[in-house]
PDB file of N, CA and C in Angstrom:
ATOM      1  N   UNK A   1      75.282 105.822 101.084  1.00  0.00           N
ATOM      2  CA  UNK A   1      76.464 106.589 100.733  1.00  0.00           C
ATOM      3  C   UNK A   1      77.495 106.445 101.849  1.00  0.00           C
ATOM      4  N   UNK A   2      78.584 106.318 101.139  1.00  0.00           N
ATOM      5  CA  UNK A   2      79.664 106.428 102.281  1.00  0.00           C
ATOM      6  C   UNK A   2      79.930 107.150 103.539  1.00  0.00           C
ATOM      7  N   UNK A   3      79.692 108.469 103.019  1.00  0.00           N
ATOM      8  CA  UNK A   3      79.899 109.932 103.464  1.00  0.00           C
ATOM      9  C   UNK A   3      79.021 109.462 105.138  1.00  0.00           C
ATOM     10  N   UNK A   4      78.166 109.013 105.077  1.00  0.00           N
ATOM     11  CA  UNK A   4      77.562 109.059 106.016  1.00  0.00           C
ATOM     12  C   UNK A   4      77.997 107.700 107.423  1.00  0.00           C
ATOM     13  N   UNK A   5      79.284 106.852 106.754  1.00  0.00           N
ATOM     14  CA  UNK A   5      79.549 106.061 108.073  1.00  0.00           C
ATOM     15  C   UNK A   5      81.132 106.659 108.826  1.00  0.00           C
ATOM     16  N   UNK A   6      80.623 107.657 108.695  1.00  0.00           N
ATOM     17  CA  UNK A   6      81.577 108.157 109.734  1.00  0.00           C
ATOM     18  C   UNK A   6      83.120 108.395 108.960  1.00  0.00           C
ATOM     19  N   UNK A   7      84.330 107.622 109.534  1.00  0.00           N
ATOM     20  CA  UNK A   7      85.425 107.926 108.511  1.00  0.00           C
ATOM     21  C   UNK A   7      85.545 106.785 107.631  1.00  0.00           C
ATOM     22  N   UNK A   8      84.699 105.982 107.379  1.00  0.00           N
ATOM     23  CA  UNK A   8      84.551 104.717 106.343  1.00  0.00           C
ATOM     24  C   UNK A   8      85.095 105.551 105.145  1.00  0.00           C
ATOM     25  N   UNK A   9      84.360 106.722 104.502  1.00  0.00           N
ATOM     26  CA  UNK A   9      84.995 107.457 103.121  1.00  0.00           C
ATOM     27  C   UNK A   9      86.205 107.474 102.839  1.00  0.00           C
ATOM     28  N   UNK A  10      86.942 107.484 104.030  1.00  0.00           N
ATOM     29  CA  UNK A  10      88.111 107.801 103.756  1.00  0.00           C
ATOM     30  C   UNK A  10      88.942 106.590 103.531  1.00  0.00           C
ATOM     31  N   UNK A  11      90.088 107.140 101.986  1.00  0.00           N
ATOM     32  CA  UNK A  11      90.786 105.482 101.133  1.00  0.00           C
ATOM     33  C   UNK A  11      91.775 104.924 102.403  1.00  0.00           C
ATOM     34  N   UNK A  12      92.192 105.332 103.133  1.00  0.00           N
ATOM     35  CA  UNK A  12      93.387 104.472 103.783  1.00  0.00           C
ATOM     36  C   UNK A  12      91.831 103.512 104.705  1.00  0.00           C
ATOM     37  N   UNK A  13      91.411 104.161 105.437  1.00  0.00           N
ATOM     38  CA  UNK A  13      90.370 102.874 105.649  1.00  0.00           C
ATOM     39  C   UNK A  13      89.526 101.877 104.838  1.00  0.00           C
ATOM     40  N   UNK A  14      88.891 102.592 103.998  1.00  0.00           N
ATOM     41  CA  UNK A  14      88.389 101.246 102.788  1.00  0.00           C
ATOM     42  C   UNK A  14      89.702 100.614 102.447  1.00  0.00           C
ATOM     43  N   UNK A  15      90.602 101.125 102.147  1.00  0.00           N
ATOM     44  CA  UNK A  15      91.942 100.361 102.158  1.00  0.00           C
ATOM     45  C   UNK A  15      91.719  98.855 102.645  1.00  0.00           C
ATOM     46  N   UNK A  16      92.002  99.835 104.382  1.00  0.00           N
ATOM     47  CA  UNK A  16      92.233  98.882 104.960  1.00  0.00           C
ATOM     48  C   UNK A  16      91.261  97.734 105.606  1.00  0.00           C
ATOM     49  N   UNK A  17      90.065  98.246 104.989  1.00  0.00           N
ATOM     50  CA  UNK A  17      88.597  97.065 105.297  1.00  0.00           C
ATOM     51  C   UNK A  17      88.677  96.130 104.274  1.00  0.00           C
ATOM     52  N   UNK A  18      89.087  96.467 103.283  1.00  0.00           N
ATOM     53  CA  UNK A  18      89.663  95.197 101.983  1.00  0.00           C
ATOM     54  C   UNK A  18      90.847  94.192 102.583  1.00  0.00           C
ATOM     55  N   UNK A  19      91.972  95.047 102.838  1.00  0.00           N
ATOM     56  CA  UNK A  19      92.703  93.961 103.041  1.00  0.00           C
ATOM     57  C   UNK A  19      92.189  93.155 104.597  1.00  0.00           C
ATOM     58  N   UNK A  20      91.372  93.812 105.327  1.00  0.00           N
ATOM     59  CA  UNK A  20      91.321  92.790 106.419  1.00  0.00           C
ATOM     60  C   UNK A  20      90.146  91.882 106.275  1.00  0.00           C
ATOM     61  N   UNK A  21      88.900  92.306 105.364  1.00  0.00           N
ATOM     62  CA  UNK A  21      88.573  91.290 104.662  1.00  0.00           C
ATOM     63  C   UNK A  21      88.957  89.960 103.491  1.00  0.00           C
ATOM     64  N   UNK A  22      89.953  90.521 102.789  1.00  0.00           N
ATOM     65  CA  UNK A  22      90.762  89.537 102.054  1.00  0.00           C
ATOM     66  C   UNK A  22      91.092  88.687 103.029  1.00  0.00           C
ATOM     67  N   UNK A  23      92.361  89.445 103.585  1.00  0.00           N
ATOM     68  CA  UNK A  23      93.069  88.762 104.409  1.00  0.00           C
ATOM     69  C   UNK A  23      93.526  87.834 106.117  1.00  0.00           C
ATOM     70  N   UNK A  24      91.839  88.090 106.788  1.00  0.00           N
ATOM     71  CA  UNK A  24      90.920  87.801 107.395  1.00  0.00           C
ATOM     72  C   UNK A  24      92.310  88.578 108.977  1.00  0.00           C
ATOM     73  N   UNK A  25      92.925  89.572 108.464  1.00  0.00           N
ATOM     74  CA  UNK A  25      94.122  90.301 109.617  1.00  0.00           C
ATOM     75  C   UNK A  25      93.687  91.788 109.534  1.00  0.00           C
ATOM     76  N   UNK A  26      93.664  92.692 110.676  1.00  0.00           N
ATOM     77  CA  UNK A  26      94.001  94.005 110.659  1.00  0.00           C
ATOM     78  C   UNK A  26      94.938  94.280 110.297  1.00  0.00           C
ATOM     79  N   UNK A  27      95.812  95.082 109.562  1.00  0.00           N
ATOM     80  CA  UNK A  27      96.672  95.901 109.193  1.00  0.00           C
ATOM     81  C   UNK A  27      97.016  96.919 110.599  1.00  0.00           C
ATOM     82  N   UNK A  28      98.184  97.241 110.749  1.00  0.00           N
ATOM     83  CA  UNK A  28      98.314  98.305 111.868  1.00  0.00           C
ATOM     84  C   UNK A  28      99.291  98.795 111.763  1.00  0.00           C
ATOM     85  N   UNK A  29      99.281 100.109 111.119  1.00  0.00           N
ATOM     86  CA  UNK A  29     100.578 101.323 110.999  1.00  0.00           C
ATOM     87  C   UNK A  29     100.926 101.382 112.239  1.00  0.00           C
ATOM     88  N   UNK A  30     102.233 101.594 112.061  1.00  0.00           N
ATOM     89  CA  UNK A  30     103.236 101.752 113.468  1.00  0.00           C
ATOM     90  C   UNK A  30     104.110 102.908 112.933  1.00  0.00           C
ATOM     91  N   UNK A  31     104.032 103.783 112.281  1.00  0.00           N
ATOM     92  CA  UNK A  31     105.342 104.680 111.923  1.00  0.00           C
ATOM     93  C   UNK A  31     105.437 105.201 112.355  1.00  0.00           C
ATOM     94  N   UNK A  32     104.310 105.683 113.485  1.00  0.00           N
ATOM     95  CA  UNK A  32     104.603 106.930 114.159  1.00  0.00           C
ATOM     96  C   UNK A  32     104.867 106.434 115.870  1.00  0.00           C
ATOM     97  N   UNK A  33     105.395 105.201 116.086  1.00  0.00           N
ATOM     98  CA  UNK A  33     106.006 104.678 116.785  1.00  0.00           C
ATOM     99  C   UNK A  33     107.158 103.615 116.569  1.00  0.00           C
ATOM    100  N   UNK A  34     107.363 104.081 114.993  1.00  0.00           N
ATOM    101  CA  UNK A  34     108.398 102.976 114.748  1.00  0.00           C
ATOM    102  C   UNK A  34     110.103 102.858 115.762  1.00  0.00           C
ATOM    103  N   UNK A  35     110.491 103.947 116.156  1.00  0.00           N
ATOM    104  CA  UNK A  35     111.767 104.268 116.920  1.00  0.00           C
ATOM    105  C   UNK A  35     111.563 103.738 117.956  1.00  0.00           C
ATOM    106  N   UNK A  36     110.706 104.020 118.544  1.00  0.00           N
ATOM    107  CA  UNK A  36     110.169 103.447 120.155  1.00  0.00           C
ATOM    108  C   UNK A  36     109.999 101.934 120.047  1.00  0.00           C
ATOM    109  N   UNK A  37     109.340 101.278 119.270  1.00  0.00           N
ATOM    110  CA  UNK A  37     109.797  99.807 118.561  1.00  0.00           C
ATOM    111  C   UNK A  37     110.206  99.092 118.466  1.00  0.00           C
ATOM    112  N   UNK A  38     111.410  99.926 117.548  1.00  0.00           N
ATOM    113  CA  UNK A  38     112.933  99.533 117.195  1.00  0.00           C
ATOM    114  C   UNK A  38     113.411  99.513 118.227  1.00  0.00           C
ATOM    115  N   UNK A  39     113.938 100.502 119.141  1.00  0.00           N
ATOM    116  CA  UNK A  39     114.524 100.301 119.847  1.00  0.00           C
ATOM    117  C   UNK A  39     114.017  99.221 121.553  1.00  0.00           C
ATOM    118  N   UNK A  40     112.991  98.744 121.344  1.00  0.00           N
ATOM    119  CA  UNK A  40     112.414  97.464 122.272  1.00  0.00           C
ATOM    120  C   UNK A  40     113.189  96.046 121.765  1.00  0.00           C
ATOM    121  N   UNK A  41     112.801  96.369 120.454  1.00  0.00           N
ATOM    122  CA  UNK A  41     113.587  94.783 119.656  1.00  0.00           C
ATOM    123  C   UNK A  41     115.272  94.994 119.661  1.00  0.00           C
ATOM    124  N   UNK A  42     115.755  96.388 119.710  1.00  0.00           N
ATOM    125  CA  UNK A  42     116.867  95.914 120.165  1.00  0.00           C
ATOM    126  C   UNK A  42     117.546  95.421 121.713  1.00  0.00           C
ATOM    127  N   UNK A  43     116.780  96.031 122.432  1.00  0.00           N
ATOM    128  CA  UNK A  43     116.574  95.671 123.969  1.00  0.00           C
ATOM    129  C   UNK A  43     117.383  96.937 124.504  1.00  0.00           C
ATOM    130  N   UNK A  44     117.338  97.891 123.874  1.00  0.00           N
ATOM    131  CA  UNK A  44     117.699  99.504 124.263  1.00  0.00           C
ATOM    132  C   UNK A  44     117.135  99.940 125.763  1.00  0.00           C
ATOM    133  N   UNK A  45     115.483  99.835 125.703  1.00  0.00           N
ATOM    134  CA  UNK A  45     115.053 100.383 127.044  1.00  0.00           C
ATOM    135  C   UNK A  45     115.202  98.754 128.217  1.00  0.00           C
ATOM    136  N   UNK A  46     115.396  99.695 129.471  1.00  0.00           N
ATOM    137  CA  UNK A  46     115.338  98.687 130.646  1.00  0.00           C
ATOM    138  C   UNK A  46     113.608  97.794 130.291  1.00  0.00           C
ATOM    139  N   UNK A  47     113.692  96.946 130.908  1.00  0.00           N
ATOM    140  CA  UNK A  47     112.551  96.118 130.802  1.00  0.00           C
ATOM    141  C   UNK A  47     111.408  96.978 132.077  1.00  0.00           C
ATOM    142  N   UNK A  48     111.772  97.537 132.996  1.00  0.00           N
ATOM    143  CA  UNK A  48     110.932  98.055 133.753  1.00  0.00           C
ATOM    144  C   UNK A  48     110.101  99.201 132.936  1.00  0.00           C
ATOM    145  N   UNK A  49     110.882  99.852 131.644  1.00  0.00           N
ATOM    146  CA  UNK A  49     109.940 100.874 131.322  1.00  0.00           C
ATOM    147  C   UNK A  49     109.123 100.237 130.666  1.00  0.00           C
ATOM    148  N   UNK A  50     109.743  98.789 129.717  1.00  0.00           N
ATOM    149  CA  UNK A  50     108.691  98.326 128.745  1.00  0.00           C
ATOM    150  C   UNK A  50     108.008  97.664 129.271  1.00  0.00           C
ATOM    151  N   UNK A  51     107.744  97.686 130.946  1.00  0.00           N
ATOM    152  CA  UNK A  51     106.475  97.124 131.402  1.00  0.00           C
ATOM    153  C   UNK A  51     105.673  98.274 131.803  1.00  0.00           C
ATOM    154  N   UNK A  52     105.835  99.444 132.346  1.00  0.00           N
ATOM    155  CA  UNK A  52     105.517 100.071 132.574  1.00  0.00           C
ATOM    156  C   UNK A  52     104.566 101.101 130.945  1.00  0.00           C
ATOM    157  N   UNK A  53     105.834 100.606 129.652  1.00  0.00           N
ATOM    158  CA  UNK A  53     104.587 101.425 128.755  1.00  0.00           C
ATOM    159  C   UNK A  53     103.186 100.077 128.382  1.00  0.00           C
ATOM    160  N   UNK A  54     103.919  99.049 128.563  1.00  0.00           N
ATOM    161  CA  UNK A  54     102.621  98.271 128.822  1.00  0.00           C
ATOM    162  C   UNK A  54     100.992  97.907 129.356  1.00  0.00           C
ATOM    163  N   UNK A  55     101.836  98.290 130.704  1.00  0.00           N
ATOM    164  CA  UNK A  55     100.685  98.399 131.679  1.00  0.00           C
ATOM    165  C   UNK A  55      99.391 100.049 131.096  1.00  0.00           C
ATOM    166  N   UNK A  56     100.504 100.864 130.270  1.00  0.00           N
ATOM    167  CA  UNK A  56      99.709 102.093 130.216  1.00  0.00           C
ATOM    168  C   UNK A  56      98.645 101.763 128.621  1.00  0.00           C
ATOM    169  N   UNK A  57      99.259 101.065 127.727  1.00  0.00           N
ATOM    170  CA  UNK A  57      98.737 100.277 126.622  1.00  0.00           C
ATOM    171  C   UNK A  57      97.265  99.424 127.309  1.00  0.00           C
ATOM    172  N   UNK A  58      97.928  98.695 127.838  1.00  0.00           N
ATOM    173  CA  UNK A  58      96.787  98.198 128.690  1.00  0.00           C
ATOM    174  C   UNK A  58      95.594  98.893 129.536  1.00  0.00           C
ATOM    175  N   UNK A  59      96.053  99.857 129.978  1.00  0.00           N
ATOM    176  CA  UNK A  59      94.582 100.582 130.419  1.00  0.00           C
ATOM    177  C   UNK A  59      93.806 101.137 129.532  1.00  0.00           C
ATOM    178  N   UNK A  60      94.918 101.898 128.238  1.00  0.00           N
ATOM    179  CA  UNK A  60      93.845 102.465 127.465  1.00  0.00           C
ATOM    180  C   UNK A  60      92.556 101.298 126.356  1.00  0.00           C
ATOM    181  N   UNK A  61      93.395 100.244 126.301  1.00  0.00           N
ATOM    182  CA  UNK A  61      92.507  99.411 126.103  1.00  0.00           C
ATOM    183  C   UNK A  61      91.622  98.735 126.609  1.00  0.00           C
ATOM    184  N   UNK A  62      91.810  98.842 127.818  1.00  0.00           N
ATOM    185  CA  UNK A  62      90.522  98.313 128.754  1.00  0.00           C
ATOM    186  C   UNK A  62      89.520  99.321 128.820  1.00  0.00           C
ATOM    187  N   UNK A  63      90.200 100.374 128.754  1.00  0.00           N
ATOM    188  CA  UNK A  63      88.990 101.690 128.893  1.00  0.00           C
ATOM    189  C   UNK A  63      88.641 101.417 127.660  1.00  0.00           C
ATOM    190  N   UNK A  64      89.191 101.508 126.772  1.00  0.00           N
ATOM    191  CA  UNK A  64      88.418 101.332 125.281  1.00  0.00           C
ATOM    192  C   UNK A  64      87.097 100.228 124.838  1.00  0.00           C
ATOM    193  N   UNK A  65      87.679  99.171 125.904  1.00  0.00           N
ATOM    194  CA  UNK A  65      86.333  97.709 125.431  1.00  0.00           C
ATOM    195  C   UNK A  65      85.015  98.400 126.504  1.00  0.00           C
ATOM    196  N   UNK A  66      85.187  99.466 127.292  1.00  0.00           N
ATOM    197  CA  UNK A  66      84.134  99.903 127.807  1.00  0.00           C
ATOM    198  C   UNK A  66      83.379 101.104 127.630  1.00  0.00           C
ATOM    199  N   UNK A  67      83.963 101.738 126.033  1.00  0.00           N
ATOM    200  CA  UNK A  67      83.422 102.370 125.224  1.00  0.00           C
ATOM    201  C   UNK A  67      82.632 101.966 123.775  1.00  0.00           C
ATOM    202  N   UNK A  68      83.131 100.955 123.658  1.00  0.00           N
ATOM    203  CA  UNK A  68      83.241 100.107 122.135  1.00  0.00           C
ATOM    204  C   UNK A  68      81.986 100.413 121.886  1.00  0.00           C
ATOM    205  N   UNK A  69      81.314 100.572 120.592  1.00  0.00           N
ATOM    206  CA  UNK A  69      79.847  99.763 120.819  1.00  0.00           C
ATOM    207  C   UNK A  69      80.370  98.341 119.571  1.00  0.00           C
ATOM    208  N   UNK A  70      81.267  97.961 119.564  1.00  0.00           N
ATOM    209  CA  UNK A  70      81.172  96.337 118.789  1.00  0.00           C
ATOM    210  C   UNK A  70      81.123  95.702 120.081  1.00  0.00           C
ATOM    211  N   UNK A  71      80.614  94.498 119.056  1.00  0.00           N
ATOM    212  CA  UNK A  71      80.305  93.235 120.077  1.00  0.00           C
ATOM    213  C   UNK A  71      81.235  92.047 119.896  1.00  0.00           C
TER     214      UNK A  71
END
C-alpha cells in the first residue's frame, strides 16, 4: 500500500514519479521562488549576493548528500 512509503501517497508526487520516469528528468517547482529568479535573469541583484545565495544552496546540499540514504 502506498500509505505506507512515506509521502509517495500523495498525487503531486506520484505525479511527479511518472513524469520523471517517462521523462527520464525531475520536475522542480520554483513558484515559491519564482521573483527571486526572475529577478537573477534579469540581472537585478549584484552578483556578490548571487554568489553568496549560492554558496548557501550549496551547503544545504552538501549537508543533504550526508543525510541521503540514496545511493
Amino acid at each position: 500500500m502506498l500509505t505506507h512509503i512515506g509521502m509517495a501517497h500523495q498525487p503531486d508526487n506520484i505525479i511527479t514519479g511518472a513524469i520523471t520516469l517517462r521523462e527520464s528528468t525531475v520536475p522542480v517547482r520554483v513558484d515559491t521562488h519564482r521573483d527571486q529568479l526572475l529577478a537573477v535573469k534579469r540581472g537585478a541583484p549584484l552578483w556578490p549576493a548571487v554568489d553568496v545565495r549560492s554558496e548557501h544552496l550549496h551547503h544545504h546540499i552538501e549537508h543533504a548528500l550526508t543525510q541521503t540514504h540514496l545511493s
